[in-house]
PDB file of N, CA and C in Angstrom:
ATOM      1  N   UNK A   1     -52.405 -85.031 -29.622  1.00  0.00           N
ATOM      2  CA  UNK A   1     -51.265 -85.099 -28.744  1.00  0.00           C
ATOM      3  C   UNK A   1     -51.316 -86.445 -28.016  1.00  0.00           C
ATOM      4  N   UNK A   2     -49.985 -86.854 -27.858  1.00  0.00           N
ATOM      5  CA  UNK A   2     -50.175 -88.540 -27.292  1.00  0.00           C
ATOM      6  C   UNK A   2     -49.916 -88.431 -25.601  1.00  0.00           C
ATOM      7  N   UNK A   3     -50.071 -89.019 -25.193  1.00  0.00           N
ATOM      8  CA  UNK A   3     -50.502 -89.593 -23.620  1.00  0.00           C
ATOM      9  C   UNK A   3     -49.485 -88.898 -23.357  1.00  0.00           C
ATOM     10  N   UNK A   4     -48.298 -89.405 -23.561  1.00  0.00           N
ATOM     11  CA  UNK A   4     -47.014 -88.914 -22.772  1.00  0.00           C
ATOM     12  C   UNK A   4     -46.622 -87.537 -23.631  1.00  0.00           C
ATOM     13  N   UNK A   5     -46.764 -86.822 -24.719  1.00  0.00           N
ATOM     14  CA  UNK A   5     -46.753 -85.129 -24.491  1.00  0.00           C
ATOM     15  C   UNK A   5     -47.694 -84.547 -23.162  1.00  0.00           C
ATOM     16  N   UNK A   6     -48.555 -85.095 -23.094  1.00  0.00           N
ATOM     17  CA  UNK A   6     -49.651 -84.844 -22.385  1.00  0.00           C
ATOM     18  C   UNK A   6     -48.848 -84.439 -20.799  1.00  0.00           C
ATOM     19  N   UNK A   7     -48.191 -86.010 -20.878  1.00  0.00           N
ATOM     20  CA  UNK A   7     -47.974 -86.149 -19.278  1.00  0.00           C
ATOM     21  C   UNK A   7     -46.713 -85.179 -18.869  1.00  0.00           C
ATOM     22  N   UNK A   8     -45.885 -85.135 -20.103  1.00  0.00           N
ATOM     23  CA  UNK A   8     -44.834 -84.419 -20.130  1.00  0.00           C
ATOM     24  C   UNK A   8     -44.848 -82.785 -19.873  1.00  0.00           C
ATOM     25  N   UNK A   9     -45.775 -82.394 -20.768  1.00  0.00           N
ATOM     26  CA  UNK A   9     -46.194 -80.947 -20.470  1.00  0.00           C
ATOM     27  C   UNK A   9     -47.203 -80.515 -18.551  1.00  0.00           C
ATOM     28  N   UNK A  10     -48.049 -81.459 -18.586  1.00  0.00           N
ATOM     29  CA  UNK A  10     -48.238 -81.406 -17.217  1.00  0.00           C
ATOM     30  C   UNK A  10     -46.526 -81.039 -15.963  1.00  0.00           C
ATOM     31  N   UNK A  11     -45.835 -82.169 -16.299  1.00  0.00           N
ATOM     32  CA  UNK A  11     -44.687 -82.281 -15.504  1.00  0.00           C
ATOM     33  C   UNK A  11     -44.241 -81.090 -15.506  1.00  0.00           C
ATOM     34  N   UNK A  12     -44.089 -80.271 -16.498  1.00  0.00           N
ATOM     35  CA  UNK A  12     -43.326 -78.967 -16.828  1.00  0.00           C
ATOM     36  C   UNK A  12     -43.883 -77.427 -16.341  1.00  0.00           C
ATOM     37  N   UNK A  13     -45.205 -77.477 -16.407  1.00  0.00           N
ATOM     38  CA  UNK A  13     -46.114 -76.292 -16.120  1.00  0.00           C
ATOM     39  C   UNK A  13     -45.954 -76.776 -14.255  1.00  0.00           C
ATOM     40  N   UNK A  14     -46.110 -78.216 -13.873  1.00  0.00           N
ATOM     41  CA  UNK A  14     -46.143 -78.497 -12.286  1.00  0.00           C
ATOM     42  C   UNK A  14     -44.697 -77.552 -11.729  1.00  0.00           C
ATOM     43  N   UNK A  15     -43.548 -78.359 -12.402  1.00  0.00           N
ATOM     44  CA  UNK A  15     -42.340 -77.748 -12.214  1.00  0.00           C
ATOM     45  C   UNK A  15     -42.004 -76.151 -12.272  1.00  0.00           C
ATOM     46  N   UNK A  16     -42.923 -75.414 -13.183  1.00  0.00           N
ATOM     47  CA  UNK A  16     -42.544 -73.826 -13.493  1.00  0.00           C
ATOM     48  C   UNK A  16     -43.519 -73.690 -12.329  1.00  0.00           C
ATOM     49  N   UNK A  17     -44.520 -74.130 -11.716  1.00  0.00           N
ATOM     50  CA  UNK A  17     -45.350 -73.626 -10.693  1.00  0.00           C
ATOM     51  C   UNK A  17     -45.063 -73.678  -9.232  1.00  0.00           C
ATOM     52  N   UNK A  18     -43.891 -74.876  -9.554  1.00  0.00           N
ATOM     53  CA  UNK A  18     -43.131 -75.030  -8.142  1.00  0.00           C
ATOM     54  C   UNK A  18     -42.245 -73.934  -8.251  1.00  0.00           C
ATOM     55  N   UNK A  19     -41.362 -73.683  -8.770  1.00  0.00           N
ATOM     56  CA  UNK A  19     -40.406 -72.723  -8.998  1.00  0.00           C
ATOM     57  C   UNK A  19     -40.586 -71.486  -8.584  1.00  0.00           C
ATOM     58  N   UNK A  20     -41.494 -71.148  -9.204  1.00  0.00           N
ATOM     59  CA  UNK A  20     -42.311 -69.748  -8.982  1.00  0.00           C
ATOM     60  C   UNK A  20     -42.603 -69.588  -7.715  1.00  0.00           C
ATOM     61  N   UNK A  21     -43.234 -70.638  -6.858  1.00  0.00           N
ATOM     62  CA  UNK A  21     -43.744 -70.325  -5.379  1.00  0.00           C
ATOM     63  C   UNK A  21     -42.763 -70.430  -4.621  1.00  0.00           C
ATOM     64  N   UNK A  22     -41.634 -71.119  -4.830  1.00  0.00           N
ATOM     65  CA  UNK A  22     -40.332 -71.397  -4.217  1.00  0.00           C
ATOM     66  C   UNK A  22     -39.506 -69.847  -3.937  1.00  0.00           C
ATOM     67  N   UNK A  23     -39.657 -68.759  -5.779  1.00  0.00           N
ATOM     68  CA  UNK A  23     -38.925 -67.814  -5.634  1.00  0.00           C
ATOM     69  C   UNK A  23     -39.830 -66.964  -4.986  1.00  0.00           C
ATOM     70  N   UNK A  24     -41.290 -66.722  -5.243  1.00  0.00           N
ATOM     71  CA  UNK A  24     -41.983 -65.894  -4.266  1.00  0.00           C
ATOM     72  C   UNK A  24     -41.914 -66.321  -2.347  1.00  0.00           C
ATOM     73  N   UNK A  25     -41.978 -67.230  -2.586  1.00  0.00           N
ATOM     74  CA  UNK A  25     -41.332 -66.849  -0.816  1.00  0.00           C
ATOM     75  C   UNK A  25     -40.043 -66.452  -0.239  1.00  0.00           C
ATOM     76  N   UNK A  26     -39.250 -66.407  -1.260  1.00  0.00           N
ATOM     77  CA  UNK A  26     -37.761 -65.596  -1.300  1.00  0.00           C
ATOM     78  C   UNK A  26     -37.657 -64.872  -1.125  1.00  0.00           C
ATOM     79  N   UNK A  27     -38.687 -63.624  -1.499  1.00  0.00           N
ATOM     80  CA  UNK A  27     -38.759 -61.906  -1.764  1.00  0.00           C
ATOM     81  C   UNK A  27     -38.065 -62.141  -0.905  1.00  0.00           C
ATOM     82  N   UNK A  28     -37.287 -60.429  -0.722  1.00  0.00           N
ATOM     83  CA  UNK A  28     -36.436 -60.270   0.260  1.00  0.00           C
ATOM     84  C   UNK A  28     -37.452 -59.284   0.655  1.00  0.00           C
ATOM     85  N   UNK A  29     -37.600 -58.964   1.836  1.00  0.00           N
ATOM     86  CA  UNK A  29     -38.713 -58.185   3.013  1.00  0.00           C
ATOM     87  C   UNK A  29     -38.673 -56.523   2.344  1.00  0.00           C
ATOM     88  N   UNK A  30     -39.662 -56.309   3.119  1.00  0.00           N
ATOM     89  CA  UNK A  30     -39.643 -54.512   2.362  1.00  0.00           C
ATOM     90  C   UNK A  30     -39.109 -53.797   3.840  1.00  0.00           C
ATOM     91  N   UNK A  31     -38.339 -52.513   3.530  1.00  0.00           N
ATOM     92  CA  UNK A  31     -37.458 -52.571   4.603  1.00  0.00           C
ATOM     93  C   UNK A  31     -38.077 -51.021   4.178  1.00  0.00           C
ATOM     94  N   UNK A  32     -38.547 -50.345   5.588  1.00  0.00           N
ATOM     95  CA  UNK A  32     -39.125 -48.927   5.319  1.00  0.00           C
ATOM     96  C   UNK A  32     -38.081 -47.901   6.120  1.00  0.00           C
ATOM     97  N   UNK A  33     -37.495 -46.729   5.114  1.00  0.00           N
ATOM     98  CA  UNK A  33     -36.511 -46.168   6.047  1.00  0.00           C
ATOM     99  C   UNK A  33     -36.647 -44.709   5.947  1.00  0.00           C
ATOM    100  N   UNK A  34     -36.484 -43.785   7.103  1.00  0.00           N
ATOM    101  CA  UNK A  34     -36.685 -42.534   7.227  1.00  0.00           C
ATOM    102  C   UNK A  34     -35.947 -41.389   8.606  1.00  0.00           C
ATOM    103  N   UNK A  35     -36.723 -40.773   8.450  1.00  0.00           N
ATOM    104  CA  UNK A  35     -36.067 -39.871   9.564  1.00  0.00           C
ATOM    105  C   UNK A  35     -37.113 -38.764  10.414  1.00  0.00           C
ATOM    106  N   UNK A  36     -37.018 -38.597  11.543  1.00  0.00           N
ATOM    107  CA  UNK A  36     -38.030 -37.780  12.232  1.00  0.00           C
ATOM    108  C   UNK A  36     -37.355 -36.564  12.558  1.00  0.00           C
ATOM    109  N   UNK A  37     -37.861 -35.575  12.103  1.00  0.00           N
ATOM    110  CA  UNK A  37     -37.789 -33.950  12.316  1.00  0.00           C
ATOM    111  C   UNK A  37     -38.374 -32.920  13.512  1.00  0.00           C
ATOM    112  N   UNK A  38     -37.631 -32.290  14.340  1.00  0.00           N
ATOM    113  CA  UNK A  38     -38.881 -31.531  14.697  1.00  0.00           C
ATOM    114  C   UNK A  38     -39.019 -30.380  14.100  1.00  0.00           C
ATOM    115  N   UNK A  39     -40.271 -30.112  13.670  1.00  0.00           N
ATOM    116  CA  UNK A  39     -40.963 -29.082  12.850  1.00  0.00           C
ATOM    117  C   UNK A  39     -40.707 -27.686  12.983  1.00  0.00           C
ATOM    118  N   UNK A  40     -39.968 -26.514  11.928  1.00  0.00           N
ATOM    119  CA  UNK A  40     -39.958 -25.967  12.002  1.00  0.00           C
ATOM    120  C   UNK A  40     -39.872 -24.772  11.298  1.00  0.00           C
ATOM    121  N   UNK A  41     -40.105 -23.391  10.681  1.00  0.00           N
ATOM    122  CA  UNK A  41     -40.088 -23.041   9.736  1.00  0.00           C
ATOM    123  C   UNK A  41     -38.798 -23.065   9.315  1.00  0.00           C
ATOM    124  N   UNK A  42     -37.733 -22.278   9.862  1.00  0.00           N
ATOM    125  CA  UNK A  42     -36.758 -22.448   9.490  1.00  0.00           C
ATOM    126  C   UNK A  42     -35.470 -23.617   9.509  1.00  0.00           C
ATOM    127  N   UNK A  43     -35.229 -24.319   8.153  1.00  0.00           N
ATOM    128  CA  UNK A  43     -34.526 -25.610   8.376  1.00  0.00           C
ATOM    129  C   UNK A  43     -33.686 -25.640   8.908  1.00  0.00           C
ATOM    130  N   UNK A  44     -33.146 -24.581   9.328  1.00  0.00           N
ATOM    131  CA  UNK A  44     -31.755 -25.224  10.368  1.00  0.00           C
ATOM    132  C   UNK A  44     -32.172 -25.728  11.786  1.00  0.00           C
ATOM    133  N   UNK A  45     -33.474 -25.188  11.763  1.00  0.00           N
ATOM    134  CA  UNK A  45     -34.086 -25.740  13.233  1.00  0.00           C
ATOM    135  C   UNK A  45     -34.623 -26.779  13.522  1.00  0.00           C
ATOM    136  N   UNK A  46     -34.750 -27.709  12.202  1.00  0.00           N
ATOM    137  CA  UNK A  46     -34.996 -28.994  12.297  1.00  0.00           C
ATOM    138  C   UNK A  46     -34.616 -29.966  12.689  1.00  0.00           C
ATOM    139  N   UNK A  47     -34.261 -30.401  13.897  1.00  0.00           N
ATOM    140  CA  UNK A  47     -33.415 -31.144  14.826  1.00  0.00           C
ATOM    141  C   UNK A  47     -33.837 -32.303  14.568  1.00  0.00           C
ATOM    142  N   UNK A  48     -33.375 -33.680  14.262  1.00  0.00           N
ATOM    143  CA  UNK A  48     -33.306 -35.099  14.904  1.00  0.00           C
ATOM    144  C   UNK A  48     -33.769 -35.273  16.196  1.00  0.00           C
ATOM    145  N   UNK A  49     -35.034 -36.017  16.213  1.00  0.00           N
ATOM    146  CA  UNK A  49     -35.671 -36.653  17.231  1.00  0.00           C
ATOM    147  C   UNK A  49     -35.419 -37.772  18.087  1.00  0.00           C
ATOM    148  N   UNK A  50     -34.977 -38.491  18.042  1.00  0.00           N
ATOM    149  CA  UNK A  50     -34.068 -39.218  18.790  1.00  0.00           C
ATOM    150  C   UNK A  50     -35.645 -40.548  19.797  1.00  0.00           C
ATOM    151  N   UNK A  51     -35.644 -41.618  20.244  1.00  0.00           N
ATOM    152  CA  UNK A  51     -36.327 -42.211  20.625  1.00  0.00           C
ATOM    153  C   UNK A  51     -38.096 -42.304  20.267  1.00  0.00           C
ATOM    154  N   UNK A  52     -38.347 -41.756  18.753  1.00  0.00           N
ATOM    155  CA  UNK A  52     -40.036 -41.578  18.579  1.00  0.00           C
ATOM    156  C   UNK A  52     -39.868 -42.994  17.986  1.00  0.00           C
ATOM    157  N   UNK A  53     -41.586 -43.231  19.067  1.00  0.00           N
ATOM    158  CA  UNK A  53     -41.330 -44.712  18.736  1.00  0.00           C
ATOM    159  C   UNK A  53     -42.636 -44.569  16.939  1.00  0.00           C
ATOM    160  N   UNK A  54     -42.193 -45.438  16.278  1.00  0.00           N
ATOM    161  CA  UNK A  54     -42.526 -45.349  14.571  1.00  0.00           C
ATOM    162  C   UNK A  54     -43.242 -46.802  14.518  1.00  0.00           C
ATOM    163  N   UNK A  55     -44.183 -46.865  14.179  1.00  0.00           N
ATOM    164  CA  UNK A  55     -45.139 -48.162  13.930  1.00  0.00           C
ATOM    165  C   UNK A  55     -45.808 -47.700  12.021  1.00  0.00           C
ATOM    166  N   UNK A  56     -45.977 -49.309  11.365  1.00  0.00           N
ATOM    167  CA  UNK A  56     -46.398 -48.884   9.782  1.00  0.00           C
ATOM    168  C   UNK A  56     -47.334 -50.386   9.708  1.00  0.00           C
ATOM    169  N   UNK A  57     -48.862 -49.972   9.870  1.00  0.00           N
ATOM    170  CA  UNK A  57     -49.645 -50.754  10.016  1.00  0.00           C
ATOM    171  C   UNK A  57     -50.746 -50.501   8.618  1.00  0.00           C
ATOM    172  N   UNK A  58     -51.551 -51.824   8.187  1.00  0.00           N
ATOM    173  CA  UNK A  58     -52.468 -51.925   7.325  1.00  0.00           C
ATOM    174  C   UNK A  58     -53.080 -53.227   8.039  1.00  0.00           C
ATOM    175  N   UNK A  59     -53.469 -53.956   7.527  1.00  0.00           N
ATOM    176  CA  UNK A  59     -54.782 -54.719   7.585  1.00  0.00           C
ATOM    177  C   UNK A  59     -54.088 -55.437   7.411  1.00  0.00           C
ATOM    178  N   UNK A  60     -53.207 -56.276   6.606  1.00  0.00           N
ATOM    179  CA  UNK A  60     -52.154 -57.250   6.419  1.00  0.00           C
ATOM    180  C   UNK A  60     -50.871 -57.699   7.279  1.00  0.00           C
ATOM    181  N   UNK A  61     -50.687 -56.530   8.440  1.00  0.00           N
ATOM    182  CA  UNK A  61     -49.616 -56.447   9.592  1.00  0.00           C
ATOM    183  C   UNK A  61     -49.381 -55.100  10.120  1.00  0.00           C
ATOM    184  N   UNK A  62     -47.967 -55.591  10.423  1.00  0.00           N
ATOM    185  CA  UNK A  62     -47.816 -53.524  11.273  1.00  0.00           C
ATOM    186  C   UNK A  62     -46.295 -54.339  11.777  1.00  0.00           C
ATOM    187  N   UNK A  63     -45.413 -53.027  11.968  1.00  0.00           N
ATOM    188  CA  UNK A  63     -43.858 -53.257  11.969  1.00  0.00           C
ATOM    189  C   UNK A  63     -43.727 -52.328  12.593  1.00  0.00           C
ATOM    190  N   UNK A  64     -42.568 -52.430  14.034  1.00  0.00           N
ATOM    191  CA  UNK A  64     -42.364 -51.528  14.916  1.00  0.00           C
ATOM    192  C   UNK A  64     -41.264 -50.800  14.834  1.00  0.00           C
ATOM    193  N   UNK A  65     -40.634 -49.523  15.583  1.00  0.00           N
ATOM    194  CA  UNK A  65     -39.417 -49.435  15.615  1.00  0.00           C
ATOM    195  C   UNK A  65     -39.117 -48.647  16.304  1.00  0.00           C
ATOM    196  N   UNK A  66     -38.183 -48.184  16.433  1.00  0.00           N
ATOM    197  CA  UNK A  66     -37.591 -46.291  17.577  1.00  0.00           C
ATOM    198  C   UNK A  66     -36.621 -45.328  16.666  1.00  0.00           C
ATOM    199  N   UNK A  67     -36.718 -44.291  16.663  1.00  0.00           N
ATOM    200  CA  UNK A  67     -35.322 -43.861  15.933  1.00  0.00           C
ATOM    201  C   UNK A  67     -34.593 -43.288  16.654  1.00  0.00           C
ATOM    202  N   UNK A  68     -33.090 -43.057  16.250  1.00  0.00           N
ATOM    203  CA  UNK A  68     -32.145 -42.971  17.017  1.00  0.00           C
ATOM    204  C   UNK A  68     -31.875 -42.113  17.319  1.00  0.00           C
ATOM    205  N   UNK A  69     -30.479 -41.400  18.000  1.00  0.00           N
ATOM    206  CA  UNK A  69     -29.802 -40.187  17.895  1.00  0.00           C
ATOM    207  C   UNK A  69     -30.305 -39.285  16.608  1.00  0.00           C
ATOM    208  N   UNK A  70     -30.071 -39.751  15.509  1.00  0.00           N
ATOM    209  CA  UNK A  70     -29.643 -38.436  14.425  1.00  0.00           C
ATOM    210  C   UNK A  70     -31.270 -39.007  13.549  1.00  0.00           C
ATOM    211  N   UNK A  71     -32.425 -39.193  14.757  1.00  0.00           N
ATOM    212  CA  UNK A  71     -33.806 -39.195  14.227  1.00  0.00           C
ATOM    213  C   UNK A  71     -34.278 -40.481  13.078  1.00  0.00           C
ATOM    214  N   UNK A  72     -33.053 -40.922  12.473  1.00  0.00           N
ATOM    215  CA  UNK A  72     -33.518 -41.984  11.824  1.00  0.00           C
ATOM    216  C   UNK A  72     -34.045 -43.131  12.352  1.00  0.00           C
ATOM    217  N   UNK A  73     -35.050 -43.726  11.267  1.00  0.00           N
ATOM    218  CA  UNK A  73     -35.605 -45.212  11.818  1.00  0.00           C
ATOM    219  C   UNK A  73     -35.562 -46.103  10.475  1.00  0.00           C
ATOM    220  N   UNK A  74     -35.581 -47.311  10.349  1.00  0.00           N
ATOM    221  CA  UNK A  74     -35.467 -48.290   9.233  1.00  0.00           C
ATOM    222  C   UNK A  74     -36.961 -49.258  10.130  1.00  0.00           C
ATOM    223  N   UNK A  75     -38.026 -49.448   9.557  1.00  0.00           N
ATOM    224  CA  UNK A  75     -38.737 -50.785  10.050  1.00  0.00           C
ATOM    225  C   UNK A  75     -38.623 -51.819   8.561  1.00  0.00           C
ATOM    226  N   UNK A  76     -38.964 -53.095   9.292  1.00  0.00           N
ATOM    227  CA  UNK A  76     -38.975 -54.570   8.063  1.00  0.00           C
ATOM    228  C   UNK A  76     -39.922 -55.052   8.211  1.00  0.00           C
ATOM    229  N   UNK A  77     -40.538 -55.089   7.052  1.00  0.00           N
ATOM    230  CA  UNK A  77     -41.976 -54.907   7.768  1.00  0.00           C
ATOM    231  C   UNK A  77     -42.279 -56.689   7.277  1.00  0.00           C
ATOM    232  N   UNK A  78     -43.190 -57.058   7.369  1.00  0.00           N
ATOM    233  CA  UNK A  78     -43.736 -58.577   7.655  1.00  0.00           C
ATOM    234  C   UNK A  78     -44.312 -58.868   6.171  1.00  0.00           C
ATOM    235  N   UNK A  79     -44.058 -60.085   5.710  1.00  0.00           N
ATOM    236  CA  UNK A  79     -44.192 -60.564   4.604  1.00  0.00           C
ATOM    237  C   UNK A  79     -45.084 -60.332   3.902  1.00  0.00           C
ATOM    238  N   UNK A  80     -46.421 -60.031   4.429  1.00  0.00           N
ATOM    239  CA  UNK A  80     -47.715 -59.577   3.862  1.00  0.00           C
ATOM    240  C   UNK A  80     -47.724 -58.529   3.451  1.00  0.00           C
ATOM    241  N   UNK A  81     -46.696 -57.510   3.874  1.00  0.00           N
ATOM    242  CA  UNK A  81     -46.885 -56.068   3.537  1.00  0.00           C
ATOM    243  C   UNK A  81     -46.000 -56.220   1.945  1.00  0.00           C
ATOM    244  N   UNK A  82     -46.309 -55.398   1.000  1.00  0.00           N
ATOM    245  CA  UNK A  82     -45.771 -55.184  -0.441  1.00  0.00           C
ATOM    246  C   UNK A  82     -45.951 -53.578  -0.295  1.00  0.00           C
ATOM    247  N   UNK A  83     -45.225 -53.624  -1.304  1.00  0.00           N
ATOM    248  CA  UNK A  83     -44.896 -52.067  -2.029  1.00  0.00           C
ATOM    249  C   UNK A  83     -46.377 -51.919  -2.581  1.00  0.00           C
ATOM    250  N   UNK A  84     -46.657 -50.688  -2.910  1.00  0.00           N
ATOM    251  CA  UNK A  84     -48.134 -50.064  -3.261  1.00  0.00           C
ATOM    252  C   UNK A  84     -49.224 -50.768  -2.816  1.00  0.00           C
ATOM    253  N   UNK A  85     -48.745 -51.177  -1.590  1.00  0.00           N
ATOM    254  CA  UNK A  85     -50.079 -51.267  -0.607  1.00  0.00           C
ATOM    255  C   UNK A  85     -50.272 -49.947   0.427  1.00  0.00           C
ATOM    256  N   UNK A  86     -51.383 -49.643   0.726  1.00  0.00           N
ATOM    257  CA  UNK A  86     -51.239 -48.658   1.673  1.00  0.00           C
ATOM    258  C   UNK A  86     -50.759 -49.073   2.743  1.00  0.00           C
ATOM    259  N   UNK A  87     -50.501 -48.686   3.755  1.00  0.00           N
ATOM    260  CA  UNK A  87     -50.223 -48.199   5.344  1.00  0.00           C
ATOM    261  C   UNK A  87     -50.044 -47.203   5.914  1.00  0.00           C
ATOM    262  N   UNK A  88     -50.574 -47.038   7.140  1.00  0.00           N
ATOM    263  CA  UNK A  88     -50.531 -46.041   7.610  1.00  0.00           C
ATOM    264  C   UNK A  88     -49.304 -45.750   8.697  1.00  0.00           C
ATOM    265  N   UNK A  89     -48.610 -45.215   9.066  1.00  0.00           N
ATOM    266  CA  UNK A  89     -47.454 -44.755   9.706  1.00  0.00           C
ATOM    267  C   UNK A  89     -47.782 -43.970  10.360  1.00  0.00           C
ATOM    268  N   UNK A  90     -47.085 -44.184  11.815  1.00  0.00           N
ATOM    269  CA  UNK A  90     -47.406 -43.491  13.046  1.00  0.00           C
ATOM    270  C   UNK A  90     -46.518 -43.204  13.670  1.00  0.00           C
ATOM    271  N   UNK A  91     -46.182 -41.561  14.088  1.00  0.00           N
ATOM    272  CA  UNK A  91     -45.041 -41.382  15.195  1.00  0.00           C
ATOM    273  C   UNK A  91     -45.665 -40.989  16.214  1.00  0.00           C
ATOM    274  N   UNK A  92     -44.978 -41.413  17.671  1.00  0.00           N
ATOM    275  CA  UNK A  92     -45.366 -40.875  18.476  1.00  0.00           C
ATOM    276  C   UNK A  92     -43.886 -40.869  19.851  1.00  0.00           C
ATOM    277  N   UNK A  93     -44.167 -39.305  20.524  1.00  0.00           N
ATOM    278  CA  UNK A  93     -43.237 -39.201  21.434  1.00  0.00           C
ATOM    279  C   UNK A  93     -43.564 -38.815  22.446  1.00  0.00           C
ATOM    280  N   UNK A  94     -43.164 -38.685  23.409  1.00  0.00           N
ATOM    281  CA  UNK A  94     -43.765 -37.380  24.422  1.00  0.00           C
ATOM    282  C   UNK A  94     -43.855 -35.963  24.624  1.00  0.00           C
ATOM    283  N   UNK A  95     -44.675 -35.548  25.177  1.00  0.00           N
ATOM    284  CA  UNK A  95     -44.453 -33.980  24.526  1.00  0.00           C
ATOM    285  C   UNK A  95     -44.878 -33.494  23.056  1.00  0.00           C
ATOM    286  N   UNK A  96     -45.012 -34.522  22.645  1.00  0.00           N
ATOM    287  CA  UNK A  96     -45.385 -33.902  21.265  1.00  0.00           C
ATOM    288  C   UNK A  96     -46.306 -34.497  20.366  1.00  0.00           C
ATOM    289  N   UNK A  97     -46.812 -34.097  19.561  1.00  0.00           N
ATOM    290  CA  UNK A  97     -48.615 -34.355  19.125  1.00  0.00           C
ATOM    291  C   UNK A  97     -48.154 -35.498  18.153  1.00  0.00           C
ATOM    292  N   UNK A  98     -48.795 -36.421  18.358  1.00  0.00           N
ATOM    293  CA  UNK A  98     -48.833 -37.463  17.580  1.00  0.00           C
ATOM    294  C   UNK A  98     -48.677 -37.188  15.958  1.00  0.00           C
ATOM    295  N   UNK A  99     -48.730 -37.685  15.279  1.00  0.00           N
ATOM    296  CA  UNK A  99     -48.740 -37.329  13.512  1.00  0.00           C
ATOM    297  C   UNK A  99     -48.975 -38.904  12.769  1.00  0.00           C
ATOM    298  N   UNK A 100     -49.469 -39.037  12.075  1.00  0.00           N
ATOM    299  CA  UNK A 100     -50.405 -40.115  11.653  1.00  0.00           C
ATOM    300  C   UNK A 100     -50.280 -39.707  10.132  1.00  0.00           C
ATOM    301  N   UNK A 101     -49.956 -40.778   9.312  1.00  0.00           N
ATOM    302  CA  UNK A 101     -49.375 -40.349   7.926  1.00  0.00           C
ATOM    303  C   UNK A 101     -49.881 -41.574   7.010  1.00  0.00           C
ATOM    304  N   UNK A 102     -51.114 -41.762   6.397  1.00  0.00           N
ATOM    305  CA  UNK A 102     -51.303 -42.248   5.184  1.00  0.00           C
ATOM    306  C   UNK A 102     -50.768 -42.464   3.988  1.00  0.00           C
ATOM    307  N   UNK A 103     -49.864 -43.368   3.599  1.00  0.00           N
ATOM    308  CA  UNK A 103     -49.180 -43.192   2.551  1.00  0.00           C
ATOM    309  C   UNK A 103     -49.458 -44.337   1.770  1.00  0.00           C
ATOM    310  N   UNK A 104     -48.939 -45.084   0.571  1.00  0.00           N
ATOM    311  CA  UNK A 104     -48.342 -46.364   0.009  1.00  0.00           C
ATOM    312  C   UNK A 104     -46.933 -46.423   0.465  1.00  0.00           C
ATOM    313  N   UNK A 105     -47.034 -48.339   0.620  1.00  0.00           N
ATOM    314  CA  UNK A 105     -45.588 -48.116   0.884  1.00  0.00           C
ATOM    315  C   UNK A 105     -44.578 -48.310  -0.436  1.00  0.00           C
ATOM    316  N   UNK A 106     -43.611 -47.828  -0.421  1.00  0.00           N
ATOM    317  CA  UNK A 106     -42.677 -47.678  -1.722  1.00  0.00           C
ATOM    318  C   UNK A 106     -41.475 -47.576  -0.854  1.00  0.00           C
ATOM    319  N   UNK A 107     -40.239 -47.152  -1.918  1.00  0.00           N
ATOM    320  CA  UNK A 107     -38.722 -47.356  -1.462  1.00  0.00           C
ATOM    321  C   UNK A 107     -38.292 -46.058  -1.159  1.00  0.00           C
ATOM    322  N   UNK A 108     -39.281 -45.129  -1.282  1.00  0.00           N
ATOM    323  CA  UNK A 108     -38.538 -43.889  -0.576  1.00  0.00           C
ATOM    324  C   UNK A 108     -38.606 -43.306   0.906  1.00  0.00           C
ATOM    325  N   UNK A 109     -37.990 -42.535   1.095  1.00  0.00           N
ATOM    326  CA  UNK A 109     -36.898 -42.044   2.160  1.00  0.00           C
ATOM    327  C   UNK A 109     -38.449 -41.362   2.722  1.00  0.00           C
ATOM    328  N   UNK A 110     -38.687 -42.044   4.146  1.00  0.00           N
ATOM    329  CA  UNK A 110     -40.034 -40.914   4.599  1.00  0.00           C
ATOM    330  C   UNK A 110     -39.226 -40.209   6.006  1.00  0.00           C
ATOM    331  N   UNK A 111     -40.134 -38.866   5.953  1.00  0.00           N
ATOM    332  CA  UNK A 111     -39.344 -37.585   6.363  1.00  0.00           C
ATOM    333  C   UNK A 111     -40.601 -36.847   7.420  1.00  0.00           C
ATOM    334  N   UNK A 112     -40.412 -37.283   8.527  1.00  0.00           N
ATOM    335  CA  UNK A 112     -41.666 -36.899   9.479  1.00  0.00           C
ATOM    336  C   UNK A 112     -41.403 -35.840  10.341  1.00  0.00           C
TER     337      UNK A 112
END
């Protein structure tokens, strides 16, 4: 191979390596969304919690939030966090016993 394939293919693998790191800092954020329940046997008694404050922490970050009226919360969590990493998820309110939830994070709907 002559000097300049040489130099040429360098240029090209530099360029696909720029590219690549350019689109990985693009990801768009992982956005964790759910809803808080209060516990009960029978589901109609499962009311929307309204102000539990919701934290989703690992070793890589942690993302805060509150949920609303009708118990839902959405957190965004911080660039370090990815899908099938663990974290752990935490509600907490007053009056009522903490709950602490080990999961991976993924795109589904969590239901506390």
């Amino acid at each position: 191979m002559s000097r300049r394939n040489t130099t040429i293919w360098i240029i090209v693998v530099l360029a696909i390596a720029i590219v690549g790191a350019v689109f990985a800092t693009r990801r768009k954020p992982v956005v964790l969304r759910g809803a808080v329940l209060q516990a009960d046997r029978d589901p109609n008694k499962q009311i929307p919690l309204a102000n539990v404050q919701v934290s989703a922490t690992n070793a890589l970050g942690e993302a805060h939030a509150v949920s609303d009226a009708s118990g839902s919360f959405s957190l965004t969590l911080p660039k370090g966090l990815r899908r099938k990493q663990p974290v752990r998820l935490q509600f907490r309110l007053k009056d009522y016993e903490p709950l602490n939830w080990d999961d991976f994070i993924s795109d589904k709907v969590y239901i506390a």
